[in-house]
C-alpha atoms as a PDB file:
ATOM      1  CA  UNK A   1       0.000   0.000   0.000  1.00  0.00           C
ATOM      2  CA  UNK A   2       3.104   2.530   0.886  1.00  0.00           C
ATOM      3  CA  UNK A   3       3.203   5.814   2.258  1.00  0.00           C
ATOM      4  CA  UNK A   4       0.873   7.493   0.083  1.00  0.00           C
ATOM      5  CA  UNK A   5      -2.262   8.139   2.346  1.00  0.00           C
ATOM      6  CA  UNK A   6      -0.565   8.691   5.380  1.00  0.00           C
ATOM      7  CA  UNK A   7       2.197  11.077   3.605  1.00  0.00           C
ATOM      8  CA  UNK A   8      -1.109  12.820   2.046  1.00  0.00           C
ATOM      9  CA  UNK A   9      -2.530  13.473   5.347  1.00  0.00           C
ATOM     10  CA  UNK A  10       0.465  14.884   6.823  1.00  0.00           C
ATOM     11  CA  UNK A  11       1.363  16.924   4.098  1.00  0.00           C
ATOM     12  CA  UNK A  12      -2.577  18.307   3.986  1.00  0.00           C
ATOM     13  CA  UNK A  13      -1.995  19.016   7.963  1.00  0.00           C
ATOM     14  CA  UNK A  14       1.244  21.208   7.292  1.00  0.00           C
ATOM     15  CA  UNK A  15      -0.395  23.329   4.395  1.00  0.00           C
ATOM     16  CA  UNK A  16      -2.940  24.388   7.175  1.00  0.00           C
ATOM     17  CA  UNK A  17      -0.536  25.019   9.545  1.00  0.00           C
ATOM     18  CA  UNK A  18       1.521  27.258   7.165  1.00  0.00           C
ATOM     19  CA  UNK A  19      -1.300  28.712   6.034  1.00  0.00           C
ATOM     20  CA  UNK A  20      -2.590  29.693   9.151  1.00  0.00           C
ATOM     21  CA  UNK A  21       1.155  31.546   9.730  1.00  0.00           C
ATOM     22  CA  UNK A  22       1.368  32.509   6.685  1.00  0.00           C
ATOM     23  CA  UNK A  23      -2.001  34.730   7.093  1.00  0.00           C
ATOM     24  CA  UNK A  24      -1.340  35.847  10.955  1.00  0.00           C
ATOM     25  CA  UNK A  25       2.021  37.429   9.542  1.00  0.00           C
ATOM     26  CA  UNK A  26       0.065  38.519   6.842  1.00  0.00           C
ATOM     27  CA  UNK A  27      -2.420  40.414   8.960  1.00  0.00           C
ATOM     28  CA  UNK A  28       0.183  41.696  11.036  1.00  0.00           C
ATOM     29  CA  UNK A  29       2.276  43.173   7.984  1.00  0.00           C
ATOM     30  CA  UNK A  30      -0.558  45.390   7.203  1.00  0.00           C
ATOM     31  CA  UNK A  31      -1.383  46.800  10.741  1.00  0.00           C
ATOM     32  CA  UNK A  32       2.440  47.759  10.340  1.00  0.00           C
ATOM     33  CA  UNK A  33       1.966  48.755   6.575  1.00  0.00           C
ATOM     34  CA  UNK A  34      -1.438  50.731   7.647  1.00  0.00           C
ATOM     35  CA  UNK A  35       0.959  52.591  10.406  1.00  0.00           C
ATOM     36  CA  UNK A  36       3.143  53.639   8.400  1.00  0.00           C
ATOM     37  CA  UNK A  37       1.378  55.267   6.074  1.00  0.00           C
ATOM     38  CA  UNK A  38      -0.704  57.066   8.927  1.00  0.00           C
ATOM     39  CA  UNK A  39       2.688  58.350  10.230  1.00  0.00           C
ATOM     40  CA  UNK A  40       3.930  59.530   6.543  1.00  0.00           C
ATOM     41  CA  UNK A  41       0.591  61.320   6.052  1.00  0.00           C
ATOM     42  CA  UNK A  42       0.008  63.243   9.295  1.00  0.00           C
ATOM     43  CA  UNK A  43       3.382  63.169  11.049  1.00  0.00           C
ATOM     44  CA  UNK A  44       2.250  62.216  14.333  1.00  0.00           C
ATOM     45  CA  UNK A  45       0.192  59.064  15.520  1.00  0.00           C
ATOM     46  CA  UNK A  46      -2.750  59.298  17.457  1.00  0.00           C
ATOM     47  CA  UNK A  47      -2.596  56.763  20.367  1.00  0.00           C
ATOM     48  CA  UNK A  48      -6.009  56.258  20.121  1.00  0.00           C
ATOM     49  CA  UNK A  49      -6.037  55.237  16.209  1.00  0.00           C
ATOM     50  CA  UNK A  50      -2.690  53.454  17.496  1.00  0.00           C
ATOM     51  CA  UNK A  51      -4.560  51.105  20.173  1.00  0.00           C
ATOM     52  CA  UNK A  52      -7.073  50.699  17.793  1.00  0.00           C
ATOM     53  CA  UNK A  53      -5.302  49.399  14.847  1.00  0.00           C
ATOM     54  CA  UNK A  54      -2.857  46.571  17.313  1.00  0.00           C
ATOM     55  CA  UNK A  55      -5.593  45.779  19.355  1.00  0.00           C
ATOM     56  CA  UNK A  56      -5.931  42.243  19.748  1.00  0.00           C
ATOM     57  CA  UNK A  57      -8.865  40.609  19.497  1.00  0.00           C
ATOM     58  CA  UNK A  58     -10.650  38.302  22.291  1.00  0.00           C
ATOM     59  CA  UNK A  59     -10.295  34.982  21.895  1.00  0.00           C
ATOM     60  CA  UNK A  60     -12.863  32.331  22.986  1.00  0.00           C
ATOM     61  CA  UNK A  61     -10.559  30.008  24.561  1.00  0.00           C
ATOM     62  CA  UNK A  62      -9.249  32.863  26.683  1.00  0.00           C
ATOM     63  CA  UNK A  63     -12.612  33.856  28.136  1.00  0.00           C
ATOM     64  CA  UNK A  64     -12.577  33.040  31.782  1.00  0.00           C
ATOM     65  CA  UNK A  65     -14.254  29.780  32.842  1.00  0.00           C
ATOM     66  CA  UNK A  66     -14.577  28.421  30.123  1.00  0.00           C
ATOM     67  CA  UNK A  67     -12.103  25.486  31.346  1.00  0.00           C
ATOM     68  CA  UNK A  68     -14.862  25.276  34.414  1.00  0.00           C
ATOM     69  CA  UNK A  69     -17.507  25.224  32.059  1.00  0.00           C
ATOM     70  CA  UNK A  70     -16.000  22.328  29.549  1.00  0.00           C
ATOM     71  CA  UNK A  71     -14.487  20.456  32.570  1.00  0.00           C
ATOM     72  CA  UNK A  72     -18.298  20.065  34.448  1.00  0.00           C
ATOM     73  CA  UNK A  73     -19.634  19.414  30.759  1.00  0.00           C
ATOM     74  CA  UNK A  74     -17.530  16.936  29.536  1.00  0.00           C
ATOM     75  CA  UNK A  75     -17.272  15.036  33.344  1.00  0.00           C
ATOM     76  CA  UNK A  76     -20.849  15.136  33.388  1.00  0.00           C
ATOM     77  CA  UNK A  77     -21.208  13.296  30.096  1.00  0.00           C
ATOM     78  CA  UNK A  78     -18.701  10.771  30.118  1.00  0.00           C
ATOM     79  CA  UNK A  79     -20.508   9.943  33.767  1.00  0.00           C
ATOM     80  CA  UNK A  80     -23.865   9.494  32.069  1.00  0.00           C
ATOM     81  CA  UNK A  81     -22.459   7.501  29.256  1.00  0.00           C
ATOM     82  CA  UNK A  82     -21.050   5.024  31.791  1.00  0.00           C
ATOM     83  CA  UNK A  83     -24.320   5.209  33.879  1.00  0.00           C
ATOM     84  CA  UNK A  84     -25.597   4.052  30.314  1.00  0.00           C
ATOM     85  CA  UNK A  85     -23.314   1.068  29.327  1.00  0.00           C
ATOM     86  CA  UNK A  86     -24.024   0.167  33.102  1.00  0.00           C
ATOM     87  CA  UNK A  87     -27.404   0.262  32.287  1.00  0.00           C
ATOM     88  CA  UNK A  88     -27.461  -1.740  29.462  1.00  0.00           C
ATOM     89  CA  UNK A  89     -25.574  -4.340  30.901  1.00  0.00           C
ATOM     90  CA  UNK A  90     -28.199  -4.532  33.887  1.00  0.00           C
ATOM     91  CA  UNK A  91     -31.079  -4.983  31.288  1.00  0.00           C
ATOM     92  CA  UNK A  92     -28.722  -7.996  28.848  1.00  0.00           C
ATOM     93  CA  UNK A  93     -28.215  -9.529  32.422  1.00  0.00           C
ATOM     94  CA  UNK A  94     -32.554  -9.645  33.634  1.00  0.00           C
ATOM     95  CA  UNK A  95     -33.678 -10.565  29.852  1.00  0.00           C
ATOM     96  CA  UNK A  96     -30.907 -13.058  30.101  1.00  0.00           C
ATOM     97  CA  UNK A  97     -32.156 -14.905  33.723  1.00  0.00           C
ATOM     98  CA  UNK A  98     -35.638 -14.013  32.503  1.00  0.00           C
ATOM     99  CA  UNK A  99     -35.092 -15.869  29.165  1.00  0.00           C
ATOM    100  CA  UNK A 100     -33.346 -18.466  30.629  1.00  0.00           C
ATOM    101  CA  UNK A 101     -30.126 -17.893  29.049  1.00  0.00           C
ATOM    102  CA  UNK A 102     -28.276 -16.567  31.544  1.00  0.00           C
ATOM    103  CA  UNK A 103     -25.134 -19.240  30.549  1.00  0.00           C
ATOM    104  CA  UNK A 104     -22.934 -16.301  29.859  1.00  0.00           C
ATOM    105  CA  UNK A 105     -22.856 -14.823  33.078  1.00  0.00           C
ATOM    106  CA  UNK A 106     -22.616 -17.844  34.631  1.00  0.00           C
ATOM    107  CA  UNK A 107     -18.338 -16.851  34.057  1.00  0.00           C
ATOM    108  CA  UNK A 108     -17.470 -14.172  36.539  1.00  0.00           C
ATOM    109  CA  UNK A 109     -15.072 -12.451  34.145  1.00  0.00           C
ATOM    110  CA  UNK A 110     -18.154 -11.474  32.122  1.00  0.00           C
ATOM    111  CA  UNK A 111     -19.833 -10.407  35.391  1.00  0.00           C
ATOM    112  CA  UNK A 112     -16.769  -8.270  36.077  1.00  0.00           C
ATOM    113  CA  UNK A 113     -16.320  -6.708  33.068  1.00  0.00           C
ATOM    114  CA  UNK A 114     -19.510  -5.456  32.310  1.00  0.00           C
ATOM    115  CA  UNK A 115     -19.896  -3.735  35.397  1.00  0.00           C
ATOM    116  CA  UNK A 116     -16.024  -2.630  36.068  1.00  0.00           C
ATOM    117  CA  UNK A 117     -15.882  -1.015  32.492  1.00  0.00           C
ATOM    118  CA  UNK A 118     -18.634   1.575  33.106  1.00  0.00           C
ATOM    119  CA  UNK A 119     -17.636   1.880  36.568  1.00  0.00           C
ATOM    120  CA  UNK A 120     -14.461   2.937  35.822  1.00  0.00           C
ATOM    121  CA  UNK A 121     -15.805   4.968  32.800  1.00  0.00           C
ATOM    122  CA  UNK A 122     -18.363   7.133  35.481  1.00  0.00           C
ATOM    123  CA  UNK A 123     -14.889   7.119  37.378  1.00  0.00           C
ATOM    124  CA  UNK A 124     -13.267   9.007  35.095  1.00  0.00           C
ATOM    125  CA  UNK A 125     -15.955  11.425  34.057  1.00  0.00           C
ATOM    126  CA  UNK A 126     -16.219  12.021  37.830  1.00  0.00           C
ATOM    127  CA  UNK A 127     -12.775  12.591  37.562  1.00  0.00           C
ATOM    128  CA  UNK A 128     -12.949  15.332  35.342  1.00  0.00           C
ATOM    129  CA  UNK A 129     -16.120  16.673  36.902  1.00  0.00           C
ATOM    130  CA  UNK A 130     -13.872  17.671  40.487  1.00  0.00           C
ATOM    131  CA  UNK A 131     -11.066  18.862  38.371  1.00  0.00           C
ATOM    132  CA  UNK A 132     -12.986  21.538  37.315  1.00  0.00           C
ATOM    133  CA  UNK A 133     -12.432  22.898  40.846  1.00  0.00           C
ATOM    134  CA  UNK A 134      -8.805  23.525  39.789  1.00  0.00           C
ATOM    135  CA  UNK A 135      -9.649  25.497  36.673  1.00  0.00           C
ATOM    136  CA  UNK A 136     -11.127  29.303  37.104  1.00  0.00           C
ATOM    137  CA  UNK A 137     -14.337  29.963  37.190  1.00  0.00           C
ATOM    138  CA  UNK A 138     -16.834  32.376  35.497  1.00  0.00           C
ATOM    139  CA  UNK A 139     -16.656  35.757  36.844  1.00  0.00           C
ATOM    140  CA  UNK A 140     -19.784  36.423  38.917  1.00  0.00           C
ATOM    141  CA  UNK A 141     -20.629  32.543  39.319  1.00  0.00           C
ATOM    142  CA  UNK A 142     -21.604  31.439  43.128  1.00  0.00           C
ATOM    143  CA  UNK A 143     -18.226  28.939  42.999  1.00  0.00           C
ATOM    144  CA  UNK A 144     -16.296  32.143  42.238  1.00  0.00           C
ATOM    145  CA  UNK A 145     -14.279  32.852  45.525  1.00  0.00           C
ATOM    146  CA  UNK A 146     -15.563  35.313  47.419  1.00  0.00           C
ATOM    147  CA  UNK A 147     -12.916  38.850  48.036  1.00  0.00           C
ATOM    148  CA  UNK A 148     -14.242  39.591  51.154  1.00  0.00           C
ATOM    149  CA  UNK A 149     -12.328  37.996  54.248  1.00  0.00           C
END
């Protein structure tokens, strides 16, 4: 088969990556460009057309708590998800005694697995759930500490 898909996708992951430089310094070169020609028409720069031409703009990822926010999210999912795996293994187990064929979890292995798998699944969404309390969060929220002492 060789190299050629792999080599494709890596290739295809680079030209966004140098595209995305490629336009940032773009961007930046004409802020700079823009500047200059504001300083060779007037003379002097105005520090309020100054501020406004490098200001940067907000990013999304940079708005605070939004680590909270995706932290409870995502914790609270992946718990649900094992709470659902657990579930489903609870209802294959009943039909299976209720059908009388039960045979495969006569083996404690099975029994084991299907309920340590989405244990330790809600584990780990847990997990993320209390991490959250390490991560900032959202200004005016009632987990926000308080400045008053």
């Amino acid at each position: 088969m060789g190299f050629g898909p792999s080599l494709g996708f890596w290739i295809f992951i680079a030209a966004i990556i140098v595209a995305s430089i490629w336009s940032s310094a773009r961007k930046n070169a004409e802020k700079h460009e823009t500047l200059r020609r504001i300083v060779e028409k007037t003379g002097t720069i105005d520090e309020a057309k100054l501020k406004e031409l490098f200001k940067e703009d907000p990013s999304p990822e940079t708005k605070p708590g939004g680590g909270y926010r995706v932290a409870r999210v995502i914790g609270t999912i992946i718990m649900f998800v094992g709470a659902a795996i657990a579930t489903f293994f609870w209802i294959v187990a009943g039909l299976g005694k209720l059908l009388g064929h039960a045979r495969m979890f006569d083996e404690n292995i099975w029994l084991i697995a299907a309920f340590a798998v989405p244990t330790g699944i809600a584990m780990l969404g847990l997990g993320i759930f209390f991490s959250s309390r390490f991560c900032e969060p959202p200004p005016g929220s009632r987990n926000e500490l308080s400045t008053r002492r």
